[in-house]
Structures are given as structure tokens and as C-alpha cells.
Protein backbone atom coordinates (compact mmCIF):
# COMPACT_ATOMS: atom_id res chain seq x y z
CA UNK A 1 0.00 0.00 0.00
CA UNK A 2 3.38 2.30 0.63
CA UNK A 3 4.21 1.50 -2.70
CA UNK A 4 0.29 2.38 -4.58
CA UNK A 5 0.29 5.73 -2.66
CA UNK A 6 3.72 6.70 -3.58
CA UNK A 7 2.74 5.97 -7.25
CA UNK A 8 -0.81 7.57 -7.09
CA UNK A 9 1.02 10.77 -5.77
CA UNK A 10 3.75 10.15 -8.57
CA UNK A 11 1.53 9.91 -11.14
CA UNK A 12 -0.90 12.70 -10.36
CA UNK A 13 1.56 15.67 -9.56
CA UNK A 14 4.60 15.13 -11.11
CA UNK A 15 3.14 13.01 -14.63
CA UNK A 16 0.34 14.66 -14.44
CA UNK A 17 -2.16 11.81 -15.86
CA UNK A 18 -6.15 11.70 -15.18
CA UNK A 19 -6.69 8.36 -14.12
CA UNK A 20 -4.97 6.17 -11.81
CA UNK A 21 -6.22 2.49 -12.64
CA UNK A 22 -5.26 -0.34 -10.14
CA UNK A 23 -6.76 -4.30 -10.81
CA UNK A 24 -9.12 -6.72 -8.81
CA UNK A 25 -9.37 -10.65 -9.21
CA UNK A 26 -10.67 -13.28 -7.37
CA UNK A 27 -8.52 -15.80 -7.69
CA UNK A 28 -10.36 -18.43 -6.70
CA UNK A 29 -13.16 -17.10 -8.98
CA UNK A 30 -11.13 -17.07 -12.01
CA UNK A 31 -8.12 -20.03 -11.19
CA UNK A 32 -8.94 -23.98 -11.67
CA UNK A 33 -7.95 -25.71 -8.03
CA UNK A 34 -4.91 -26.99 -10.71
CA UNK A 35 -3.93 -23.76 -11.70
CA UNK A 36 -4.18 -22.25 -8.00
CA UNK A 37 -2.18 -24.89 -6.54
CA UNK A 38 0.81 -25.40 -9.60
CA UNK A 39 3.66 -23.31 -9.41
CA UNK A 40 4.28 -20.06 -11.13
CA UNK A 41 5.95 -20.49 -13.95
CA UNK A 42 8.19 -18.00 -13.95
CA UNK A 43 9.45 -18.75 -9.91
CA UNK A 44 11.92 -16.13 -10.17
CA UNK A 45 8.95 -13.64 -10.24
CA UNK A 46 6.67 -15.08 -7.87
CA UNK A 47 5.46 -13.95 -4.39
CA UNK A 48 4.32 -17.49 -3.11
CA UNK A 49 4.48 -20.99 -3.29
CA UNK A 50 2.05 -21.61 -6.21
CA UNK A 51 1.15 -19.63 -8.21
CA UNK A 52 -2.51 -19.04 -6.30
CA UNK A 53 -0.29 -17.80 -3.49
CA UNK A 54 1.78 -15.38 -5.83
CA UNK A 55 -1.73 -13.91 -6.70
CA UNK A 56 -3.14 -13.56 -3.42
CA UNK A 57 -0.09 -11.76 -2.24
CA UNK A 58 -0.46 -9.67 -5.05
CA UNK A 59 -3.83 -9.02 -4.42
CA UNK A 60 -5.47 -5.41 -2.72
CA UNK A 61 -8.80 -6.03 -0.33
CA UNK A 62 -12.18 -3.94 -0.89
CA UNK A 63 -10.98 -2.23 2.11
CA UNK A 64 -7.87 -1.38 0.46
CA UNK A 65 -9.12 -0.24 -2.61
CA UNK A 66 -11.67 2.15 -0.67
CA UNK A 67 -8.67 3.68 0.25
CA UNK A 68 -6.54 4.17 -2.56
CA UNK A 69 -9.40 5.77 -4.12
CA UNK A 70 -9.13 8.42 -1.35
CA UNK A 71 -5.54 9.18 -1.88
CA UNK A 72 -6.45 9.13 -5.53
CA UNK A 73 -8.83 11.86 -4.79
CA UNK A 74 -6.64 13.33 -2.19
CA UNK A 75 -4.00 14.00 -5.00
CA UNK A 76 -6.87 15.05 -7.44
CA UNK A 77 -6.97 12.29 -9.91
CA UNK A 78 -9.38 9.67 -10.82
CA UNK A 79 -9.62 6.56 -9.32
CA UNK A 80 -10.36 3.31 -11.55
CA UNK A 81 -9.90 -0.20 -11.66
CA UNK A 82 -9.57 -3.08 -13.69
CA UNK A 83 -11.99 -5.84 -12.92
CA UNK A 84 -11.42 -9.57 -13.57
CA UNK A 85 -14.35 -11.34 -13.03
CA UNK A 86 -18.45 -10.74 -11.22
CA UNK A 87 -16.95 -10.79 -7.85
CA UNK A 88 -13.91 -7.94 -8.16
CA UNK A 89 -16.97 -5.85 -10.39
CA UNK A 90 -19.56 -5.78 -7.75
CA UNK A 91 -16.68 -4.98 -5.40
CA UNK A 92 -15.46 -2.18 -7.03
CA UNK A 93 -18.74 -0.72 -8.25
CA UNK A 94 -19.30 -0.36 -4.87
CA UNK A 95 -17.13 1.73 -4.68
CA UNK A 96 -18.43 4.27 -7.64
CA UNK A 97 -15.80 5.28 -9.31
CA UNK A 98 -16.17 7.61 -12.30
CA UNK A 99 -15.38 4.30 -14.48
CA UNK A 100 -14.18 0.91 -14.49
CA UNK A 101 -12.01 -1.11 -17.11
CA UNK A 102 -12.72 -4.64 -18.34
CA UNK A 103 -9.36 -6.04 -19.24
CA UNK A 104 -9.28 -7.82 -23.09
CA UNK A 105 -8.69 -11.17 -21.10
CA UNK A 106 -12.21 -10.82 -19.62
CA UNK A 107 -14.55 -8.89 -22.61
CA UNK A 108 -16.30 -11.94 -23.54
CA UNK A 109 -17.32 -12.37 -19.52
CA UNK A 110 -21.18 -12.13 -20.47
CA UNK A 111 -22.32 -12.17 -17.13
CA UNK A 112 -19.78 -10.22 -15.80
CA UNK A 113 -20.32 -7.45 -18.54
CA UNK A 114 -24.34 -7.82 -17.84
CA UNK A 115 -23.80 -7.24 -13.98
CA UNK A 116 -21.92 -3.80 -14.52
CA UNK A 117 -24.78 -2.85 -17.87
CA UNK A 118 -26.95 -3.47 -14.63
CA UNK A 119 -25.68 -1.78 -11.43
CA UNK A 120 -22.95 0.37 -12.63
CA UNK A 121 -23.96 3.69 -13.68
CA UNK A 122 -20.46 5.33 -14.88
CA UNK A 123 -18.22 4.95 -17.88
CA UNK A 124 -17.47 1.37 -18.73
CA UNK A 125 -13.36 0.85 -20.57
CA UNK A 126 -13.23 -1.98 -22.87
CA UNK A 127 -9.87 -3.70 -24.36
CA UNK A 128 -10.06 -5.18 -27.37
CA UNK A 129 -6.66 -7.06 -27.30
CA UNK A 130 -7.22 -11.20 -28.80
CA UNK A 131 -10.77 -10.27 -30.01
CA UNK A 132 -12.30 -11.14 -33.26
CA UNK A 133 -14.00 -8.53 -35.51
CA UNK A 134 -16.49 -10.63 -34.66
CA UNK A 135 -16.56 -10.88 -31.17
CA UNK A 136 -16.20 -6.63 -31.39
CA UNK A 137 -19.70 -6.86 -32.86
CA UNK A 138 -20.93 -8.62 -30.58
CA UNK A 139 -19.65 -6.72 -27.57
CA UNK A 140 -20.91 -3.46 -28.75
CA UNK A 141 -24.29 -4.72 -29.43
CA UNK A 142 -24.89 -6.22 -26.25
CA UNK A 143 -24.00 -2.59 -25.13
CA UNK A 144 -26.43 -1.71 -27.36
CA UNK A 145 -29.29 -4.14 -26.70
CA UNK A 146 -28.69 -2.79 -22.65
CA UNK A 147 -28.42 0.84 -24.02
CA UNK A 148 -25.23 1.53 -22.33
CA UNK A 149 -23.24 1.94 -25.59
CA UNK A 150 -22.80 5.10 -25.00
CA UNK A 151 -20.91 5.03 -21.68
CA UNK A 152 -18.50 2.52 -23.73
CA UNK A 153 -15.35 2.93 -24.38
CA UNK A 154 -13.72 0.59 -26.20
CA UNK A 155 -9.37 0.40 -26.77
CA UNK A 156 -7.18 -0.67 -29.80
CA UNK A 157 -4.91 -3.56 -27.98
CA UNK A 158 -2.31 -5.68 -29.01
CA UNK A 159 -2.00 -8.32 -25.94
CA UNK A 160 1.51 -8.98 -25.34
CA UNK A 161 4.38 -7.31 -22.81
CA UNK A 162 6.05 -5.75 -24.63
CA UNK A 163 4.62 -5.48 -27.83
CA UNK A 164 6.82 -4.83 -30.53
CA UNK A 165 6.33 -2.22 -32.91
CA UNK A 166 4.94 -3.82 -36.02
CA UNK A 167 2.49 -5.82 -34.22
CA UNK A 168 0.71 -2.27 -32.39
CA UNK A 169 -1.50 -1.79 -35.51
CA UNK A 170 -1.88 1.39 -34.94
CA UNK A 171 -4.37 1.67 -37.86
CA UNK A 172 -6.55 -0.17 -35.69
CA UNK A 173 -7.95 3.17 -34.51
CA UNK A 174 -9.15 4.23 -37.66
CA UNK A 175 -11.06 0.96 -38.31
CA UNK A 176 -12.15 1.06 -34.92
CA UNK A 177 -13.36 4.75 -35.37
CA UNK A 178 -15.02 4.15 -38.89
CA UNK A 179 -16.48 1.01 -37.66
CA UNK A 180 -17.47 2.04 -33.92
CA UNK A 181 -16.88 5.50 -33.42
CA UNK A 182 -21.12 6.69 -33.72
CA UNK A 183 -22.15 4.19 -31.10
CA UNK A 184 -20.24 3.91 -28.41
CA UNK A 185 -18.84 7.07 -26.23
CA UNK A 186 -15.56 6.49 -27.76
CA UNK A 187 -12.05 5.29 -28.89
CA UNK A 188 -8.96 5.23 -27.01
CA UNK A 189 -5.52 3.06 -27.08
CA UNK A 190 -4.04 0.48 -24.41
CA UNK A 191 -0.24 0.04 -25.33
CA UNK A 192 1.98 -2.31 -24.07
CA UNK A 193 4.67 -1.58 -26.21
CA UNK A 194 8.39 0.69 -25.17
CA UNK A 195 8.68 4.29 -25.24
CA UNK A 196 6.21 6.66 -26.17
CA UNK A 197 6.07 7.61 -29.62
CA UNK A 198 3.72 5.62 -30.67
CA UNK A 199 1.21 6.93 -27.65
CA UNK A 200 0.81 10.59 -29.20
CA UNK A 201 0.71 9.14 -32.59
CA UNK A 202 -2.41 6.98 -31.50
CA UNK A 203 -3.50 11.12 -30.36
CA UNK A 204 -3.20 12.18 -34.46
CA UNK A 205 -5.11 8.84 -35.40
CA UNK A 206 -8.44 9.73 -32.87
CA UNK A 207 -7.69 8.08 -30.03
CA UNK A 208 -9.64 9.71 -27.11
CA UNK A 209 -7.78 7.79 -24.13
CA UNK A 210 -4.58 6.81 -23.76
CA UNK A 211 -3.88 3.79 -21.07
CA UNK A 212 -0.31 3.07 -20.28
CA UNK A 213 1.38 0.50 -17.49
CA UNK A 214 2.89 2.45 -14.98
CA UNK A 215 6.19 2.08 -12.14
CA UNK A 216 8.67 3.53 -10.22
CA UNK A 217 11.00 1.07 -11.45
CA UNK A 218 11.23 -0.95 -14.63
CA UNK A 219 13.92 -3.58 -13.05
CA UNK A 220 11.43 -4.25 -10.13
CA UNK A 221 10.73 -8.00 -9.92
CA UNK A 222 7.41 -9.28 -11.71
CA UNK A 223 6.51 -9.76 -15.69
CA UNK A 224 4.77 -6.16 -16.18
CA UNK A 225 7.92 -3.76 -15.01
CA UNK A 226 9.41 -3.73 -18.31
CA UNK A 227 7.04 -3.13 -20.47
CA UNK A 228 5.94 0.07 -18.22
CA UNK A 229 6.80 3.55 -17.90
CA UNK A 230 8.77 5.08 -15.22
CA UNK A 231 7.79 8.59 -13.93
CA UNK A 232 9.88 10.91 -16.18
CA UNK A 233 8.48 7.96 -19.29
CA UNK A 234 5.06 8.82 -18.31
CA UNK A 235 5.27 12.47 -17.66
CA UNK A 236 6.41 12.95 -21.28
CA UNK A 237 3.92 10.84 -22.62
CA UNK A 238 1.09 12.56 -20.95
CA UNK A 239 3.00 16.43 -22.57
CA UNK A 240 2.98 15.23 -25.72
CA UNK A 241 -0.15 13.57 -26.01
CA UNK A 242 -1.91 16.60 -25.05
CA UNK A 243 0.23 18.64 -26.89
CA UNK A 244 -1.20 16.73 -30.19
CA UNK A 245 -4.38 16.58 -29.03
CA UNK A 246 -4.52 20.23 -29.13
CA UNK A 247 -2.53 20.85 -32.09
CA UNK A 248 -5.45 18.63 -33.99
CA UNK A 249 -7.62 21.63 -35.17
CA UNK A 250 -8.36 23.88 -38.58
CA UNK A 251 -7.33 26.91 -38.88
CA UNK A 252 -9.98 29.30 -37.63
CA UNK A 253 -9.66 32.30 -40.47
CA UNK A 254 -6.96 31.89 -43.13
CA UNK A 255 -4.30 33.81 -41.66
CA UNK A 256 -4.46 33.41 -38.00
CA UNK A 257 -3.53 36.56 -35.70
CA UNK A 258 -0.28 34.98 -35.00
CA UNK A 259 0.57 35.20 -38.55
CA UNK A 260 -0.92 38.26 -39.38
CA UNK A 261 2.54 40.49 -37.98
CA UNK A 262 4.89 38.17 -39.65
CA UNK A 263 3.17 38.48 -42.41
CA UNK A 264 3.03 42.38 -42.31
CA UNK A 265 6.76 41.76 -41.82
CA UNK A 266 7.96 39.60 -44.13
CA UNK A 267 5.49 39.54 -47.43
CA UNK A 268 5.47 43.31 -47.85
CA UNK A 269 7.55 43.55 -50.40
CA UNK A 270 5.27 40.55 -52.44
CA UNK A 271 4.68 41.52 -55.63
CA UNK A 272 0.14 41.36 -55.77
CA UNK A 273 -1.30 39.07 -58.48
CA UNK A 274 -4.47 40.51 -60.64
């Protein structure tokens, strides 16, 4: 808990980001007694005997998250999680955040999905990481047929950590946006990729949202660390995605005011055309 404040504060004074999104499982809700009980497979990263103990370890109570949502708010920044399966979601709705992610490894959870249509009342995050153009139909409409399409928002993804470049698709977006874009609230981009380059590109392609993995310190132990940003990472990223996102207008009149005294300046001499 040390650690998740330090970050929260991290995050929402010095990056200056919006959201601050933690996770919830239940791993007995989502793990086989097989899977809880084998070892990790990775031991060098694990926190416990099998790998049910390495998640429990891992894991944050209700309690817990009640109160990293206040420091969240303390340090003025949304609060959000990721939710795994029915349990963790009527946990954390509880809890009424402004929104609440479903991971790409749990968008086909029907009843999970139904339970938030049904008690949730804010913004609902979507990855689309391993899904089918299929199975992106058939998400939206059953955000549709529950008319809560438009609190949707639904994320380019490539599942992998890291990703490497040619396999972001970053024209994703656009089919995403052509396809997608008048039902649902909107588009936005989960990367799992290094650097940030590609983050305010995703900004000049329509992406609405930008999610990133976040630490204090990529050679921490555990899977995720190096495929995140560090502070000064994720500080830059959040700059220059606003920066584009701003810079993506017309101009308003044909010479702008800025231009107007250069222009006095420098095409005075310019001989006039009939």
C-alpha cells in the first residue's frame, strides 16, 4: 500500500495523468484448483508458493481499494480499476468510481459485462486485445441491446508485454473509429509496447484515451515492469499527447492573428497578383 500511494502521488503531480487504474481478481473465482495450486511459472517472479499464493499476495482487499481511491482523490486524480471477473466488479462498483475497465482477457465475460450494464452507472473501458472482428460486434451490441453503448469505451490492444512495434497496428484506430466511433462514447488506445512515440501518434489517429502501465521502477521483480513507464516515461507521454491533441484543429480564419505580424513583416515587399 506504501508503494500504490507513492505511485498515485507520482503519477498525479509530477506526470500529471487523469486516471490512476489499479486491478481486482478473485482468484479463486477465475483459477482452476490446478492452476491455483501449480507453481508459477516463472518462480523467479513469484510472491508465493504456487502460483494461487503469488496472486493472493499480489492481491489489494475492498478495504484497500476504498482507500486508494481516497488518496487518488486526495491527490486530485481519478480513481479506476480493472476488474477480472463478477466478484472484483460488484466490489469495485461499490465503490463508484467515475469508471471501471474490463481487461481484453475478460470482454467476452457475459455475465460479468451484464452485472456492470446493470448496477454500474459510470463509464465502462473496454480492451479489445485477442478479439475477433467478430466478437467486437458482438460486444458493442450487447451494449447496445442494454443501451449503455454510449458510456463505452472501447481500446485498440495488441495483448503482449512488450509489444513490438509492427504488431501495435496502430491503424486499428481508424477501423475502430469508422467502424465504432457513432455508437459507443468512444475510442482510445491500451499500449503495451516501449517508449512513447507511438502513444501521441495513436492522439493524431483519434484516439480519445490513452492507457499506459505504470512504475517507479522498470527492473522491479514481476513480468509487467518492463514493459511500463517510469515517472519521467510517463510524464512525457502525458505532454505530448496533449500537446497533439490540441494541435489537432483547422485553422480558424486563413491567416491566424499569429501570422498576421509576420506576415506584415515579411510579405510586404510581395509583388500582388491581378
Amino acid at each position: 500500500m506504501s508503494i500504490a500511494k507513492e505511485m498515485i502521488m507520482t503519477a498525479a503531480t509530477y506526470c500529471k495523468v487523469d486516471v490512476v487504474k489499479f486491478q481486482k481478481r478473485c482468484n479463486r473465482e477465475l483459477l482452476t484448483p490446478e492452476e491455483y495450486n501449480a507453481p508459477h511459472p516463472n518462480p523467479a517472479n513469484s510472491y508465493g508458493d504456487t502460483y494461487g499464493a503469488h496472486r493472493e499476495f499480489l492481491e489489494f482487499t475492498a478495504e484497500q481499494h476504498r482507500q486508494l481511491q481516497a488518496w487518488c482523490h486526495e491527490y486530485g486524480v481519478e480513481y479506476s480499476t480493472s476488474v477480472w471477473d463478477v466478484t472484483s466488479a460488484k466490489e469495485i462498483t461499490a465503490l463508484k468510481p467515475s469508471l471501471i475497465k474490463i481487461p481484453s482477457a475478460c470482454n467476452l465475460n457475459k455475465k460479468m459485462l451484464e452485472y456492470l450494464c446493470d448496477n454500474f452507472e459510470g463509464e465502462i473501458h473496454l480492451s479489445f486485445g485477442m478479439t475477433t472482428k467478430e466478437e467486437e460486434e458482438r460486444i458493442v451490441s450487447f451494449f447496445e441491446e442494454k443501451k449503455r453503448n454510449k458510456d463505452l469505451v472501447i481500446y485498440c490492444c495488441t495483448s503482449g508485454y512488450p509489444v513490438p512495434f509492427e504488431d501495435i497496428c496502430l491503424l486499428e484506430i481508424t477501423r475502430l473509429r469508422e467502424r465504432f466511433a457513432s455508437r459507443v462514447k468512444g475510442i482510445g488506445f491500451s499500449g503495451h509496447h516501449l517508449g512513447i512515440a507511438v502513444d501521441a501518434a495513436s492522439v493524431a489517429l483519434g484516439a480519445e484515451y490513452i492507457e499506459r502501465h505504470f512504475t517507479l521502477d522498470r527492473t522491479w521483480k514481476g513480468t509487467d515492469h518492463a514493459a511500463s513507464l517510469e515517472p519521467d516515461g510517463m510524464r512525457k507521454l502525458a505532454r505530448d499527447c496533449r500537446a497533439v491533441a490540441k494541435a489537432l484543429t483547422f485553422k480558424s480564419e486563413d491567416v491566424l492573428d499569429i501570422e498576421k505580424v509576420q506576415r506584415n513583416k515579411l510579405k510586404r515587399n510581395q509583388v500582388k497578383w491581378n
